[in-house]
C-alpha atoms as a PDB file:
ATOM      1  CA  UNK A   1     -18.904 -15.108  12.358  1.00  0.00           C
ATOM      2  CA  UNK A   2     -15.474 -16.806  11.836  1.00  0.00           C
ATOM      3  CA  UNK A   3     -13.372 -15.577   9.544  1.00  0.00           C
ATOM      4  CA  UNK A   4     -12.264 -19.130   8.301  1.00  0.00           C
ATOM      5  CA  UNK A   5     -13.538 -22.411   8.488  1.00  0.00           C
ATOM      6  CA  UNK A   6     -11.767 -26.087   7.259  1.00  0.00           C
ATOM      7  CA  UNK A   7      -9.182 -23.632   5.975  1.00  0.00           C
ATOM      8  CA  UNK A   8     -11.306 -21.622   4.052  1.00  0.00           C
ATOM      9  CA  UNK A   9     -11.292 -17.997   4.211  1.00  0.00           C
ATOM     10  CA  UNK A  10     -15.464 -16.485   5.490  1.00  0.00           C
ATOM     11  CA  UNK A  11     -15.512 -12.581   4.090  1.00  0.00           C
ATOM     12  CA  UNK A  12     -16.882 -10.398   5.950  1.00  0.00           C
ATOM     13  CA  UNK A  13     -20.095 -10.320   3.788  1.00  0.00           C
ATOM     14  CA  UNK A  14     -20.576 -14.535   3.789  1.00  0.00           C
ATOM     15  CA  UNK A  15     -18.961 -15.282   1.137  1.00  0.00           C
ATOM     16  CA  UNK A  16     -16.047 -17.996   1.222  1.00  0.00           C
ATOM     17  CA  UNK A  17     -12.439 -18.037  -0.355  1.00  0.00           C
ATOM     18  CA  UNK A  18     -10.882 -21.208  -0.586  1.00  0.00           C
ATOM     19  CA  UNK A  19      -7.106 -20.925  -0.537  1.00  0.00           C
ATOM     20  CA  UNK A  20      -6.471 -17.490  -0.153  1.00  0.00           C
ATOM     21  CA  UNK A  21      -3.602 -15.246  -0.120  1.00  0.00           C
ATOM     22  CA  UNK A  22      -3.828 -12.475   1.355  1.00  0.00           C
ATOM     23  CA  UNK A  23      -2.455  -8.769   0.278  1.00  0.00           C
ATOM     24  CA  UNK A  24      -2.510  -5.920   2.325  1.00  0.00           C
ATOM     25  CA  UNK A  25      -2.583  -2.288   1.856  1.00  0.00           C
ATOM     26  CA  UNK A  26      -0.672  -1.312   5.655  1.00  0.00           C
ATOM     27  CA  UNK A  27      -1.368   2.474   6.282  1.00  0.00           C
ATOM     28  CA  UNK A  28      -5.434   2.868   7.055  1.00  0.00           C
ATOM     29  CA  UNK A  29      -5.445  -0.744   6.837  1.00  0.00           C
ATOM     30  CA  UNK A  30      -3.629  -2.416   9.133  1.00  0.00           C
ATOM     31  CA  UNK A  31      -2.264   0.820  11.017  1.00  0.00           C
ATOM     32  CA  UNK A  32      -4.119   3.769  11.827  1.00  0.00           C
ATOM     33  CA  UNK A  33      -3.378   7.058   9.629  1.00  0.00           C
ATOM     34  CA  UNK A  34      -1.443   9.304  11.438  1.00  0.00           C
ATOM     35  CA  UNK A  35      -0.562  13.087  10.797  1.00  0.00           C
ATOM     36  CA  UNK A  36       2.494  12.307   9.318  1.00  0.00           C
ATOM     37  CA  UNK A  37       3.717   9.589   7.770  1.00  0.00           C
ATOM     38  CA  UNK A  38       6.576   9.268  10.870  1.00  0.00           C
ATOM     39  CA  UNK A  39       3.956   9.480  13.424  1.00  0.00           C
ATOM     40  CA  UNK A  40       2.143   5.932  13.054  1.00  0.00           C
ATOM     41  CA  UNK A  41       2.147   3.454  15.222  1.00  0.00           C
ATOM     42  CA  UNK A  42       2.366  -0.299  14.975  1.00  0.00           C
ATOM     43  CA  UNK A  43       0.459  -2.085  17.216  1.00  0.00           C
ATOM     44  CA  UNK A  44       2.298  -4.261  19.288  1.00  0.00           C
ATOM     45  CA  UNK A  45       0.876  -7.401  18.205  1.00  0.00           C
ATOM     46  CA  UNK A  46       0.411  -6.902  14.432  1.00  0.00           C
ATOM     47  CA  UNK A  47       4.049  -8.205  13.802  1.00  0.00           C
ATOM     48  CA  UNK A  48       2.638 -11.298  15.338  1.00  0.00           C
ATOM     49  CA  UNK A  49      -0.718 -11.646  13.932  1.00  0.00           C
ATOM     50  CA  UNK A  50       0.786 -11.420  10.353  1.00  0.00           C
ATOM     51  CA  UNK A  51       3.281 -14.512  10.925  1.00  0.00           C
ATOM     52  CA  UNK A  52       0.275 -16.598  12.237  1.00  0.00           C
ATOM     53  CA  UNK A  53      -1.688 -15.714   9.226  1.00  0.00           C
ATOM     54  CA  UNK A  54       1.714 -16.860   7.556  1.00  0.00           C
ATOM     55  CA  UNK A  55       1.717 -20.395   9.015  1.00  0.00           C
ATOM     56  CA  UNK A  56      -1.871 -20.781   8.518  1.00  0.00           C
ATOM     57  CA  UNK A  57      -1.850 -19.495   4.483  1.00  0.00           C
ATOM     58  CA  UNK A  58       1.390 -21.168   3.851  1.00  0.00           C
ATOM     59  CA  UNK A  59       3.171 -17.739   3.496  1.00  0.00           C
ATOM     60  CA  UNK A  60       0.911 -16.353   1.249  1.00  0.00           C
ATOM     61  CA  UNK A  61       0.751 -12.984   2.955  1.00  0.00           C
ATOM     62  CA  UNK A  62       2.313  -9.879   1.455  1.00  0.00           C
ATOM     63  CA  UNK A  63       2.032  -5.738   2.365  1.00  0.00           C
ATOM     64  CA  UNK A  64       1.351  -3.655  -0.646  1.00  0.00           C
ATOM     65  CA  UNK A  65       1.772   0.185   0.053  1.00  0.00           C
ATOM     66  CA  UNK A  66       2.859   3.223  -1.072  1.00  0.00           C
ATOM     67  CA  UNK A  67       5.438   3.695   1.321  1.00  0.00           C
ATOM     68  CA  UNK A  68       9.137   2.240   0.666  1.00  0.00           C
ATOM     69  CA  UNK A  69       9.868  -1.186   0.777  1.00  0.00           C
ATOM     70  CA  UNK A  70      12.718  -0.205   3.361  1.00  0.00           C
ATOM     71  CA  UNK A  71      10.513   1.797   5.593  1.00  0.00           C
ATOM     72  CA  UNK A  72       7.407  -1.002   5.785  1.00  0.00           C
ATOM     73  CA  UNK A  73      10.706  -3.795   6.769  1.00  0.00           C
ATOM     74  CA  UNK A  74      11.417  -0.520   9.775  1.00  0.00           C
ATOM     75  CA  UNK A  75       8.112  -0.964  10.770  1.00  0.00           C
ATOM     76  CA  UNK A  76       6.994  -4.807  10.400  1.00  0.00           C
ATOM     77  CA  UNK A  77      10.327  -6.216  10.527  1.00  0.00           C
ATOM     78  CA  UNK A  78      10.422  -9.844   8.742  1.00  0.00           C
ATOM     79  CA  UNK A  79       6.732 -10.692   9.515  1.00  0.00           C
ATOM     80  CA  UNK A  80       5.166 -10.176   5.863  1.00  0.00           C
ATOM     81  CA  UNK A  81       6.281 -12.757   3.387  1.00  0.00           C
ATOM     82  CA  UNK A  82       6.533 -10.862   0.591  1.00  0.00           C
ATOM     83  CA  UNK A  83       6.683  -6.533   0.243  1.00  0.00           C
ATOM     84  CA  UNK A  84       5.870  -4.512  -2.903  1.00  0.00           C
ATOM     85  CA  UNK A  85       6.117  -0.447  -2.045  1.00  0.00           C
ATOM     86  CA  UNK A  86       5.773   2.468  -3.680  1.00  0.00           C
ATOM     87  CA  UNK A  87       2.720   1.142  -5.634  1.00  0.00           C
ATOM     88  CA  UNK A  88       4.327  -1.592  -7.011  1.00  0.00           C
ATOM     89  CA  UNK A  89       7.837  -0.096  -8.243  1.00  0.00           C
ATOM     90  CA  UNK A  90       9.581  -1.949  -6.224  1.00  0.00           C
ATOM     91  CA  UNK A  91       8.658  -5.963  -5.172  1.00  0.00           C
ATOM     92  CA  UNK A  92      10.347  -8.162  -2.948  1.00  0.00           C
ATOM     93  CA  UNK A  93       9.229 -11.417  -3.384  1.00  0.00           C
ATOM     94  CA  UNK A  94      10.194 -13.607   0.324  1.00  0.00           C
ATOM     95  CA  UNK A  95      12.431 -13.006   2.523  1.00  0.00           C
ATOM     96  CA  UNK A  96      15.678 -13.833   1.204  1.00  0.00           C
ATOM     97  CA  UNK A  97      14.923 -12.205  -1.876  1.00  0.00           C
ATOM     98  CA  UNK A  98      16.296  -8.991  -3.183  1.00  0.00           C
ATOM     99  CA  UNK A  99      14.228  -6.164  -3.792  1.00  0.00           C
ATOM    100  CA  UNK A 100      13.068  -5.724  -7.467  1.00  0.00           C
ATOM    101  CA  UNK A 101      12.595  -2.439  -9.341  1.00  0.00           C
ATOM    102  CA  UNK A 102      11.771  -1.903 -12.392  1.00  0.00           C
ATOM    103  CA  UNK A 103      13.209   0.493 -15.099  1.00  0.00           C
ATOM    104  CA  UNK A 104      11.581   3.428 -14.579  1.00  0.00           C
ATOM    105  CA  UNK A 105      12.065   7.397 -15.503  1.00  0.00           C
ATOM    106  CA  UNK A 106      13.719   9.753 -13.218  1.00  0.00           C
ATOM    107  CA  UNK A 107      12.879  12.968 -11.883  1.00  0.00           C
ATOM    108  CA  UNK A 108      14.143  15.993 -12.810  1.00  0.00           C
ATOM    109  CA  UNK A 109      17.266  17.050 -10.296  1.00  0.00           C
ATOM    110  CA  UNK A 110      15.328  20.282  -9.336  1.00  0.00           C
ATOM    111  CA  UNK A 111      12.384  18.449  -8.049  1.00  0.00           C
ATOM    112  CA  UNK A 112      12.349  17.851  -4.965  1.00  0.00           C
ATOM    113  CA  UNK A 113      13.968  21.509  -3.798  1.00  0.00           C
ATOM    114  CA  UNK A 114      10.718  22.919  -5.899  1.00  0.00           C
ATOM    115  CA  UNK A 115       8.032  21.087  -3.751  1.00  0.00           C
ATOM    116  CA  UNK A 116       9.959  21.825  -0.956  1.00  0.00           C
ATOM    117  CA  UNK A 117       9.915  25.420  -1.652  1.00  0.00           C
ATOM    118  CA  UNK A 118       6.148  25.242  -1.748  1.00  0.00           C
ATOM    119  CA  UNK A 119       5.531  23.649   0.771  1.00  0.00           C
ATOM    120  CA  UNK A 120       7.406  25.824   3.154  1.00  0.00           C
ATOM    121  CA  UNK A 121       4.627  28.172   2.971  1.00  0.00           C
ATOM    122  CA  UNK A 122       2.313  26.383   4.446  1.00  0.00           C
ATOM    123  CA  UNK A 123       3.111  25.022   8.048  1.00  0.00           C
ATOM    124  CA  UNK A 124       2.238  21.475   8.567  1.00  0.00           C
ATOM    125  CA  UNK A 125       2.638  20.261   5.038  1.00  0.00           C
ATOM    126  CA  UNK A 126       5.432  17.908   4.155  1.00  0.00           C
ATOM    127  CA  UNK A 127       7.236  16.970   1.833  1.00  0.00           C
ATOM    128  CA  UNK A 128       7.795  12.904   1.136  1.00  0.00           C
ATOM    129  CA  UNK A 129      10.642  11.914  -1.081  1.00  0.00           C
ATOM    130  CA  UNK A 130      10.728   8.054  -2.238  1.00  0.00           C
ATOM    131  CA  UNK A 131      13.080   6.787  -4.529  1.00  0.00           C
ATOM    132  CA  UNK A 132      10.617   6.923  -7.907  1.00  0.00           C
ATOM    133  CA  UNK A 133       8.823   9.950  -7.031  1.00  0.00           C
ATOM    134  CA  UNK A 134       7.777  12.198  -4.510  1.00  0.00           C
ATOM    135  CA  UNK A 135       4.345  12.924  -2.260  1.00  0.00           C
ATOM    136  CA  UNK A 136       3.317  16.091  -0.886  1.00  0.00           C
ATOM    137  CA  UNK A 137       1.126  16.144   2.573  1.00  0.00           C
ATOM    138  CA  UNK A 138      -1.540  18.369   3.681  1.00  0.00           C
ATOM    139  CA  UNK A 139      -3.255  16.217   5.918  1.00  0.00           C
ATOM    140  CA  UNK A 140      -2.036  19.100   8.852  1.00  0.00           C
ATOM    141  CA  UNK A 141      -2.560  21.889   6.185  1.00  0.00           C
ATOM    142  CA  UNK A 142      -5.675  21.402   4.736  1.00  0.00           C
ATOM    143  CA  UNK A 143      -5.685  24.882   2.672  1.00  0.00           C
ATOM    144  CA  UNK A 144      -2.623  23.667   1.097  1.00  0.00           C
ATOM    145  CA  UNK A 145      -4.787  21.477  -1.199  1.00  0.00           C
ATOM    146  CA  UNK A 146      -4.880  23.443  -4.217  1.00  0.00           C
ATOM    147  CA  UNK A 147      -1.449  24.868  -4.236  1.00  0.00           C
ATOM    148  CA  UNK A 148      -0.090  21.210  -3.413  1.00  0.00           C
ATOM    149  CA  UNK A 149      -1.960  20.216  -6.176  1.00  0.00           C
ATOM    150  CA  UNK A 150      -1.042  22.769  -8.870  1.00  0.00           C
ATOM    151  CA  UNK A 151       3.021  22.131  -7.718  1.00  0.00           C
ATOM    152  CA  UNK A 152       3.011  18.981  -7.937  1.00  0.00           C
ATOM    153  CA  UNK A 153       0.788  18.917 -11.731  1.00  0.00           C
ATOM    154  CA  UNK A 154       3.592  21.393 -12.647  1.00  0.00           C
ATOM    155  CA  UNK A 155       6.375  18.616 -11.489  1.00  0.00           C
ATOM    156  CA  UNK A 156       4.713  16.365 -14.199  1.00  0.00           C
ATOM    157  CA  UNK A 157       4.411  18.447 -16.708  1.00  0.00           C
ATOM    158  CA  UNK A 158       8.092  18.888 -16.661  1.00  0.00           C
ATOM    159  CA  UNK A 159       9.152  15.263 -15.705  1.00  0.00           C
ATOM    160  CA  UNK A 160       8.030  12.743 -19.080  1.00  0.00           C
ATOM    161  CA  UNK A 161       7.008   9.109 -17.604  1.00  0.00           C
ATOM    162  CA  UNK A 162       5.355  10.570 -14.356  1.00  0.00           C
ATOM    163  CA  UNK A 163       1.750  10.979 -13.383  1.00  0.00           C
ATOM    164  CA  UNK A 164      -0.731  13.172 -10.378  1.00  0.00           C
ATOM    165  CA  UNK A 165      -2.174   9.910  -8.152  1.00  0.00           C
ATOM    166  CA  UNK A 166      -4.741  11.860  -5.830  1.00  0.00           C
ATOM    167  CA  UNK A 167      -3.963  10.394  -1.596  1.00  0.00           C
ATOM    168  CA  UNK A 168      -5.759  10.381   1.490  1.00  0.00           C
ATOM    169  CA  UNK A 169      -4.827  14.153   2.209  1.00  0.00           C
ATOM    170  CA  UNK A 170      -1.578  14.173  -0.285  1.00  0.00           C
ATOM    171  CA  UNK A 171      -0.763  14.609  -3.709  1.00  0.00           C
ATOM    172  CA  UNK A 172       1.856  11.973  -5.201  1.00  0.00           C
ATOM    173  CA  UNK A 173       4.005  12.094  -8.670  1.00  0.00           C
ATOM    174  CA  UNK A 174       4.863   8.911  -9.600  1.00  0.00           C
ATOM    175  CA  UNK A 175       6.152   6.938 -12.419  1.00  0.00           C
ATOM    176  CA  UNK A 176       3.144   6.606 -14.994  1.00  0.00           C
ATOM    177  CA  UNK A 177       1.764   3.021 -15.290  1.00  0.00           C
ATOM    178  CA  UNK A 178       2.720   1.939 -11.823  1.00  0.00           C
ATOM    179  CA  UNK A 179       0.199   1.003  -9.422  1.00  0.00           C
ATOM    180  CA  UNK A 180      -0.457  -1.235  -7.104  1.00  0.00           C
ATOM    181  CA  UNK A 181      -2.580  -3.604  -9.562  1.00  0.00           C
ATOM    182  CA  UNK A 182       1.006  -4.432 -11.139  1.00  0.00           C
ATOM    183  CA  UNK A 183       2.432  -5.648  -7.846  1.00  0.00           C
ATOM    184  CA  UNK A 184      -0.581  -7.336  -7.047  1.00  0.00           C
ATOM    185  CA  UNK A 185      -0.182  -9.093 -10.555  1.00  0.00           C
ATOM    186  CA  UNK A 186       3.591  -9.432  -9.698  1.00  0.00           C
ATOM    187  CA  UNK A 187       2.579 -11.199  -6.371  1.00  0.00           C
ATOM    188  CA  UNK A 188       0.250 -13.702  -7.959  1.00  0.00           C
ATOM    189  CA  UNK A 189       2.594 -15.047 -10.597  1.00  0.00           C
ATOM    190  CA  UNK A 190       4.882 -16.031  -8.044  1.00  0.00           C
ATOM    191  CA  UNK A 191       5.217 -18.896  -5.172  1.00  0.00           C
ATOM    192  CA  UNK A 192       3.664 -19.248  -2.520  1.00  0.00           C
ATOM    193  CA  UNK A 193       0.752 -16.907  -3.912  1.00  0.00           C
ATOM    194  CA  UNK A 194       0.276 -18.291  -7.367  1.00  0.00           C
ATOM    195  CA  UNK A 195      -2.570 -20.875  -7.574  1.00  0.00           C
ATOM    196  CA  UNK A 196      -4.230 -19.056  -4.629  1.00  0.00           C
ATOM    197  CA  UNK A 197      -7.552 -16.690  -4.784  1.00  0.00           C
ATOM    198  CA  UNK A 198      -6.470 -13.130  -4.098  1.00  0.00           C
ATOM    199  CA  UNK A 199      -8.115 -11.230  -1.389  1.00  0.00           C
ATOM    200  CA  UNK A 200      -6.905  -7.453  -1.252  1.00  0.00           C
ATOM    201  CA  UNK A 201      -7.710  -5.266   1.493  1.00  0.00           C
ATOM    202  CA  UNK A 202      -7.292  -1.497   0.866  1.00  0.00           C
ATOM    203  CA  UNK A 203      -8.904   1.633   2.194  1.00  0.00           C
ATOM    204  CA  UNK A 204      -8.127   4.373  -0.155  1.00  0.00           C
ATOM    205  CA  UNK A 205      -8.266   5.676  -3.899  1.00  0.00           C
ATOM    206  CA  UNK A 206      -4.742   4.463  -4.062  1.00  0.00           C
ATOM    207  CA  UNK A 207      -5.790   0.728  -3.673  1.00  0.00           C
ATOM    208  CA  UNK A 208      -8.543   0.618  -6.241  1.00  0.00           C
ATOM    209  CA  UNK A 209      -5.714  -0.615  -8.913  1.00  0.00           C
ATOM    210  CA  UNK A 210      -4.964  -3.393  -7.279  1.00  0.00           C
ATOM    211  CA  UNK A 211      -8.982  -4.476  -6.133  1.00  0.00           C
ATOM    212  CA  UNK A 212      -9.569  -4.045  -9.800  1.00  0.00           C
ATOM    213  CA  UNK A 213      -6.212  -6.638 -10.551  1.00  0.00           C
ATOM    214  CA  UNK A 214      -7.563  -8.943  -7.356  1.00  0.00           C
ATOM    215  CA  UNK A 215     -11.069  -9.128  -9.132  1.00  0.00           C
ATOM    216  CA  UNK A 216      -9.519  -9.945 -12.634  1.00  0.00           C
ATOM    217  CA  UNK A 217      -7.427 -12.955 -11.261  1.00  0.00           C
ATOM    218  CA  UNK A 218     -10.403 -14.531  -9.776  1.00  0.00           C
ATOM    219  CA  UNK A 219     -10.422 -12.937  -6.545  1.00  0.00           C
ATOM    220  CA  UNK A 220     -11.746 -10.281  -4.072  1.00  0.00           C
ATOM    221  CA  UNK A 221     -10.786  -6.674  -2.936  1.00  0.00           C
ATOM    222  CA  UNK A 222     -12.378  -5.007   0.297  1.00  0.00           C
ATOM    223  CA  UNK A 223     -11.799  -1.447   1.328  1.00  0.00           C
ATOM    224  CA  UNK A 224     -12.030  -0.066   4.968  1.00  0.00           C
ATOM    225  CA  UNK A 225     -14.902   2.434   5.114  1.00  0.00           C
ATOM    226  CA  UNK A 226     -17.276  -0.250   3.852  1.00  0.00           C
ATOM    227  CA  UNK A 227     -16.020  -4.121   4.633  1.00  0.00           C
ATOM    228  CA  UNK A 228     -14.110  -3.140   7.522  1.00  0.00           C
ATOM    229  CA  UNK A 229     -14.737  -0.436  10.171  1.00  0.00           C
ATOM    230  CA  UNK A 230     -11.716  -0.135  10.695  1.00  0.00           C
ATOM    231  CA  UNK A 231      -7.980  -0.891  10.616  1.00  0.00           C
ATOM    232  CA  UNK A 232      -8.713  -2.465  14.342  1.00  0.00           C
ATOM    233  CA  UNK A 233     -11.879  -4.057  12.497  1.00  0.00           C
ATOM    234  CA  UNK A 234      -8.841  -5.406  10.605  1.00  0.00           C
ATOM    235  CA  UNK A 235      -6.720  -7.042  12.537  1.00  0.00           C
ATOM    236  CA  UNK A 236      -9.346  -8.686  14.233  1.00  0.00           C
ATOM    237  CA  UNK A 237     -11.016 -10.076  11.684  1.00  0.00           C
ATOM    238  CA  UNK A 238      -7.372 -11.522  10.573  1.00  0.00           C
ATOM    239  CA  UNK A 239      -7.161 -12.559  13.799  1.00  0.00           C
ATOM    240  CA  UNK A 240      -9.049 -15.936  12.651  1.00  0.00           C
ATOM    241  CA  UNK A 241      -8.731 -15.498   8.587  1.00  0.00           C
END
């Protein structure tokens, strides 16, 4: 089936969105999941597909993912609209805006040389450090789990404001209250995606913030695992959204 029809948006179930705008989780959504965050790769043709999804949605097209809003411009360049990373912490609403981050608590100065230090003991974990927080990998350490899990619990307990969001394969301290719901809330308020329905597309425990915020403005959240097959399943469904 088509994915749109008389500028209507067709979900992959049958349903129909009229006027949709359209915000995207990017890693195990649009990209594949790689070992390491570094290690992904962009498609080739994404940039593309996500400015003709622009000029057919009137810009309403934004990334929302955990990762930096400078590292998602590294890898997409200028062909989102709008970018909100690290969960929502920080929002750039078009182009020529600046990026937007709230006030929010710091961590303590020790932090990041602690989760380092545990870390180290188990080869192929990583440590991520983002500008309101920090993640810790075991996606190529898998018995790291628990020990990833109790370092990084500790980091909250000593760091007021924070909280323990549970990844695909990582354990991330960020500030407490901020999730992607609040920059898909953000987005929505703002032009050229307020007025339009929503429609979220996710694929982890991460996103279900912001398919909970999609559903409470009227619109739609789908996850990859269940709507989607996967992040190729995607793009080619955008391919005619």
């Amino acid at each position: 089936m088509a994915a749109s029809r008389h500028g209507d948006t067709i979900l992959p179930d049958g349903r129909t969105i009229a006027r949709a705008a359209f915000l995207l989780d990017l890693d195990g959504t649009l990209i594949e999941i790689a070992a390491t965050p570094d290690a992904v790769i962009v498609p080739p043709a994404l940039p593309r597909l996500l400015r003709r999804l622009r000029a057919r949605h009137a810009d309403a097209v934004a990334i929302i993912s955990g990762r930096p809003v400078e590292v998602v411009d590294a890898l997409l360049g200028d062909a989102p609209y709008a970018v909100a990373g690290e969960h929502g912490a920080a929002i750039r609403l078009a182009p020529d805006r600046p990026v937007a981050r709230d006030a929010l608590p710091v961590l303590a100065a020790d932090t990041l040389a602690r989760a380092t230090a545990v870390v180290a003991g188990f080869p192929g974990a990583l440590v991520e450090r983002k500008a309101h927080g920090v993640a810790l990998h075991y996606r190529q350490a898998p018995q790291a789990e628990a020990a990833l899990h109790d370092a990084a619990a500790a980091i909250v307990a000593a760091c007021p404001g924070f909280a323990l969001l549970r990844g695909s394969m990582v354990w991330e301290v960020r500030p407490a209250g901020v999730h992607k719901g609040h920059a898909v809330r953000a987005l929505m308020a703002a032009p050229p995606f307020a007025g339009r329905v929503p429609l979220f597309i996710g694929d982890d425990v991460t996103d279900e913030d912001a398919i909970a915020a999609a559903a409470a403005l009227g619109g739609v959240g789908l996850l990859v695992g269940t709507a989607f097959a996967s992040p190729a399943a995607v793009r080619r469904w955008l391919e005619d959204a």
